[in-house]
C-alpha atoms as a PDB file:
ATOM      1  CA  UNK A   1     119.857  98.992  88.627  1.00  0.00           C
ATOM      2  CA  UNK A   2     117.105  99.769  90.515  1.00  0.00           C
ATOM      3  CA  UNK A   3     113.194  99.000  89.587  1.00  0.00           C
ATOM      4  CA  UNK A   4     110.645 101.391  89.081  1.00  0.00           C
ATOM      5  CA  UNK A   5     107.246 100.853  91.291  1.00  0.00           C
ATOM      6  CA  UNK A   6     103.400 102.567  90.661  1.00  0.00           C
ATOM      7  CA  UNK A   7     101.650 102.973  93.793  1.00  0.00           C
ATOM      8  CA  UNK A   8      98.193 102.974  93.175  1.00  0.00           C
ATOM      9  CA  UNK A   9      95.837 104.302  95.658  1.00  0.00           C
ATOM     10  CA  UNK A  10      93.422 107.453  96.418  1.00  0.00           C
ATOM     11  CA  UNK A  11      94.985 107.967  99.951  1.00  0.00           C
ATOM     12  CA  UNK A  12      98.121 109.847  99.804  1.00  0.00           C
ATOM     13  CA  UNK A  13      99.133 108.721 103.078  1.00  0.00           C
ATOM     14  CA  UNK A  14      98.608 105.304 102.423  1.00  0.00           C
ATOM     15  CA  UNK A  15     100.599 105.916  99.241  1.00  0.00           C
ATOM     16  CA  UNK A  16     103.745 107.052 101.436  1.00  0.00           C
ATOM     17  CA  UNK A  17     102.845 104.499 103.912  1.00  0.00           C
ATOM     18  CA  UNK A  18     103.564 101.892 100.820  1.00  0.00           C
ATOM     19  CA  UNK A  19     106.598 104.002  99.833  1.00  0.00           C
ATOM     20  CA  UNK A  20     108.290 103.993 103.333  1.00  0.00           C
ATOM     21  CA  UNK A  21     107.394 100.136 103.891  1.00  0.00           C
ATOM     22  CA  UNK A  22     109.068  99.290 100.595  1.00  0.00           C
ATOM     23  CA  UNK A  23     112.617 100.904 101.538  1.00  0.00           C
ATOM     24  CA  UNK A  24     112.293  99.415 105.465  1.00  0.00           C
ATOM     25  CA  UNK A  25     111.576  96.117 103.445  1.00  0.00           C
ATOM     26  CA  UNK A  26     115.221  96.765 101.493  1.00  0.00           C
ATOM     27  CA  UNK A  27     113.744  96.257  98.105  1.00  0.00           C
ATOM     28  CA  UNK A  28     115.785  97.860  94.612  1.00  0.00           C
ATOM     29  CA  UNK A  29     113.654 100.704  93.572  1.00  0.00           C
ATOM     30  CA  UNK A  30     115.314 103.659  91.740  1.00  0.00           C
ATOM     31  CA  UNK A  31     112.265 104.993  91.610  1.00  0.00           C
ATOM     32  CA  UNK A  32     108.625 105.234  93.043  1.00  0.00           C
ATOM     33  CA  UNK A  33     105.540 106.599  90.814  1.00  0.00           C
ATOM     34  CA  UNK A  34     101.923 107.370  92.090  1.00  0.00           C
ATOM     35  CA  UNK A  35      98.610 107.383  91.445  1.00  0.00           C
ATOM     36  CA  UNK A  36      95.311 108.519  92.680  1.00  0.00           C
ATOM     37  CA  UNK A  37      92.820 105.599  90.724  1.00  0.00           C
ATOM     38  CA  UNK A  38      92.947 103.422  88.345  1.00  0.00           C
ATOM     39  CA  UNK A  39      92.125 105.824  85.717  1.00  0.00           C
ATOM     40  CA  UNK A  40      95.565 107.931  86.242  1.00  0.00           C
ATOM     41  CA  UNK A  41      97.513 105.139  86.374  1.00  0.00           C
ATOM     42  CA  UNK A  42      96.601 104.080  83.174  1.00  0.00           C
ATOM     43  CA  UNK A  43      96.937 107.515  82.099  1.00  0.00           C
ATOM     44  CA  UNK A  44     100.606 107.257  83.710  1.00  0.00           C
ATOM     45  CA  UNK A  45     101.525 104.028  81.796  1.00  0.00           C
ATOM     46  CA  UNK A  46     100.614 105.459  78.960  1.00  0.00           C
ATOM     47  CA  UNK A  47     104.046 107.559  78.909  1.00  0.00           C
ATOM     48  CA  UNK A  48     105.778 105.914  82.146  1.00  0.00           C
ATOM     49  CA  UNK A  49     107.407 102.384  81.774  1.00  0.00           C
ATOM     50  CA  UNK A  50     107.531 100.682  85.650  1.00  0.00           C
ATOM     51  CA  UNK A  51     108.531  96.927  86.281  1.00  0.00           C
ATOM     52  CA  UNK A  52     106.049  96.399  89.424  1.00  0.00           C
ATOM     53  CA  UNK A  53     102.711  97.821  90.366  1.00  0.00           C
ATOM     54  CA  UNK A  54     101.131  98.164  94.085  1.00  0.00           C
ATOM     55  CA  UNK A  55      97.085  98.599  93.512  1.00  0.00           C
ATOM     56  CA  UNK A  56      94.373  99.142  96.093  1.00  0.00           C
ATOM     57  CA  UNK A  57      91.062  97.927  95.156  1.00  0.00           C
ATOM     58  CA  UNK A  58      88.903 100.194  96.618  1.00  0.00           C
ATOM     59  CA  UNK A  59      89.396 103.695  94.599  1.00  0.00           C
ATOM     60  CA  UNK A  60      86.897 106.392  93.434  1.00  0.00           C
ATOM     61  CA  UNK A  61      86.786 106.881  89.274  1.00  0.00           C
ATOM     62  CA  UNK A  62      87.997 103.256  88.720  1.00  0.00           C
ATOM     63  CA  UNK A  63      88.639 101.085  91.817  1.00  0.00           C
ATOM     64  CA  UNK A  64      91.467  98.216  91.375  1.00  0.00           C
ATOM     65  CA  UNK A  65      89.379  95.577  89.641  1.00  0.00           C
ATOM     66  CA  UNK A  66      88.433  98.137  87.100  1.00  0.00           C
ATOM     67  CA  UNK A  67      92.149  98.742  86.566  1.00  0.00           C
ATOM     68  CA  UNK A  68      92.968  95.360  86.200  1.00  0.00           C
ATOM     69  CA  UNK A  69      90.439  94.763  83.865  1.00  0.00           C
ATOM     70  CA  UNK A  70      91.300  97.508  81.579  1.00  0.00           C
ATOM     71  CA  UNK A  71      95.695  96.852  82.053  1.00  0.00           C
ATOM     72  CA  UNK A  72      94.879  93.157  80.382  1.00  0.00           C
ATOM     73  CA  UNK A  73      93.251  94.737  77.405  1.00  0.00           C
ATOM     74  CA  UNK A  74      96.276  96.974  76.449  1.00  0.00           C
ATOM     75  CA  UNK A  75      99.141  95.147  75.026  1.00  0.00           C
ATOM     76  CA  UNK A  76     102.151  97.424  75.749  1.00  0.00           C
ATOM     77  CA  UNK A  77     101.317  97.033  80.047  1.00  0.00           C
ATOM     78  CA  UNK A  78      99.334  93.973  80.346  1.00  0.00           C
ATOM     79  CA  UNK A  79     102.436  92.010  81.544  1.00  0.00           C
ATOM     80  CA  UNK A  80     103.583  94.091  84.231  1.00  0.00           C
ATOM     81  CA  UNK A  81     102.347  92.661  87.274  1.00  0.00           C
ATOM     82  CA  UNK A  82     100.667  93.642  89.978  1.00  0.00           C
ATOM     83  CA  UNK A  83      99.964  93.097  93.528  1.00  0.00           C
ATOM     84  CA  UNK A  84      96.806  94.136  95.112  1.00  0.00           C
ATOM     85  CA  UNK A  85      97.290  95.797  98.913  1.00  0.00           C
ATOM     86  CA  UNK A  86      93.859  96.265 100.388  1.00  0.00           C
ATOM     87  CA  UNK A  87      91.683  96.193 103.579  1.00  0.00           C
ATOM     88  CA  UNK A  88      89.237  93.936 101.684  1.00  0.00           C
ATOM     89  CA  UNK A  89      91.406  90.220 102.892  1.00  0.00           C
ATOM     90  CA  UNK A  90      87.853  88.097 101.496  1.00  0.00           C
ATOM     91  CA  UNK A  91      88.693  84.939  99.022  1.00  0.00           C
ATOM     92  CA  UNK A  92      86.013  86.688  96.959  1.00  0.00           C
ATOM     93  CA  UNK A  93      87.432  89.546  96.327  1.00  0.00           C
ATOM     94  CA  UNK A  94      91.272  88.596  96.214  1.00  0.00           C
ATOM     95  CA  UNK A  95      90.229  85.682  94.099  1.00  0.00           C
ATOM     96  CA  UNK A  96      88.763  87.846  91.461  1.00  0.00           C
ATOM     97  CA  UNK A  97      91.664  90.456  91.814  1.00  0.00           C
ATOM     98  CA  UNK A  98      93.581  86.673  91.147  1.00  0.00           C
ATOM     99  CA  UNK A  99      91.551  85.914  88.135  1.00  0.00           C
ATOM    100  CA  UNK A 100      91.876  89.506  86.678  1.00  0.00           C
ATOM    101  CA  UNK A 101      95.760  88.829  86.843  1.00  0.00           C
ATOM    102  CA  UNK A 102      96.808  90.025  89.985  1.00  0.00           C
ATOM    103  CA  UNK A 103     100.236  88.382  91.027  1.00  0.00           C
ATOM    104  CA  UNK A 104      99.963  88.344  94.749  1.00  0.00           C
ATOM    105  CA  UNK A 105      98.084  90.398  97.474  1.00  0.00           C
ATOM    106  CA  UNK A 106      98.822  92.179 100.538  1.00  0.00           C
ATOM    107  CA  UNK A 107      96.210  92.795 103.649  1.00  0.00           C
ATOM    108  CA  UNK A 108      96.341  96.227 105.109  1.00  0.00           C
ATOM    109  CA  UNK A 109      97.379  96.708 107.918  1.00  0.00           C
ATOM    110  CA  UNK A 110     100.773  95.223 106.688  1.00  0.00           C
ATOM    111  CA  UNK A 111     104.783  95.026 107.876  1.00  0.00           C
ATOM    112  CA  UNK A 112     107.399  95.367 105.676  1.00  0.00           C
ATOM    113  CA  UNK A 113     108.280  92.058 106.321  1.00  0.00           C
ATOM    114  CA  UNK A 114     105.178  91.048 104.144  1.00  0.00           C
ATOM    115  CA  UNK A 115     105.386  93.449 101.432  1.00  0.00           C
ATOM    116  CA  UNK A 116     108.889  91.851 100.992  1.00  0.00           C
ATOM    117  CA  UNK A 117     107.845  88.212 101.192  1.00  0.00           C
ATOM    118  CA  UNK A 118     105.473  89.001  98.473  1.00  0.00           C
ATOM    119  CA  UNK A 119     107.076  91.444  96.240  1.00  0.00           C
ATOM    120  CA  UNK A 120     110.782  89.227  96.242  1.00  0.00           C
ATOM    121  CA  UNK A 121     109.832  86.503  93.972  1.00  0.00           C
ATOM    122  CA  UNK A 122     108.162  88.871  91.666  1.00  0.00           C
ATOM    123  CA  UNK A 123     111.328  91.020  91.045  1.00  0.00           C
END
């Protein structure tokens, strides 16, 4: 059976962008959930159970560090994990998104290819 995915980020294109790479990459997903921020995603797994999440870092209301940050500190989704896709590609930034628990991270622009070379292992 397939997995189910969150999509984190405040661009709805980049959203399907995300989407459409994940079925060119031939990845198992029954199903594909989005957010806007951080804030509604946590919102969302309050009442939504998904096995992967895709997070941008930078977001309006509470950008991707923020999210990660509050995920660990709730025990019923601090174990899903998540992989950060996101224009900012600096050790800095990906090695705090690391240290916050982030899984693995993805540069945008990005190929299908790489979102399946990163999200494979994890599934």
């Amino acid at each position: 059976m397939g997995k189910r995915i969150l999509i984190v980020d405040d661009s709805s294109t980049m959203r399907k962008i995300v989407a459409r790479s994940l079925r060119q990459a031939g990845l198992d997903f029954s199903e594909i959930l989005e957010a806007a921020d951080g804030q509604l995603a946590i919102d969302l797994l309050a009442t939504e159970k998904v096995d992967i999440i895709l997070s941008d870092i930078n977001m309006p209301n509470m950008n991707g560090l923020e999210f990660l940050k509050a995920k660990s500190e709730i025990d019923a989704i601090k174990d899903i994990p998540v992989v950060v896709i996101s224009t900012e590609g600096g050790a800095d930034i990906i090695g705090e998104a690391t240290s916050l628990g982030a899984k693995g991270s993805i540069k945008k622009p990005f190929t299908a290819d790489a979102i399946e070379q990163v999200l494979g292992p994890l599934l």
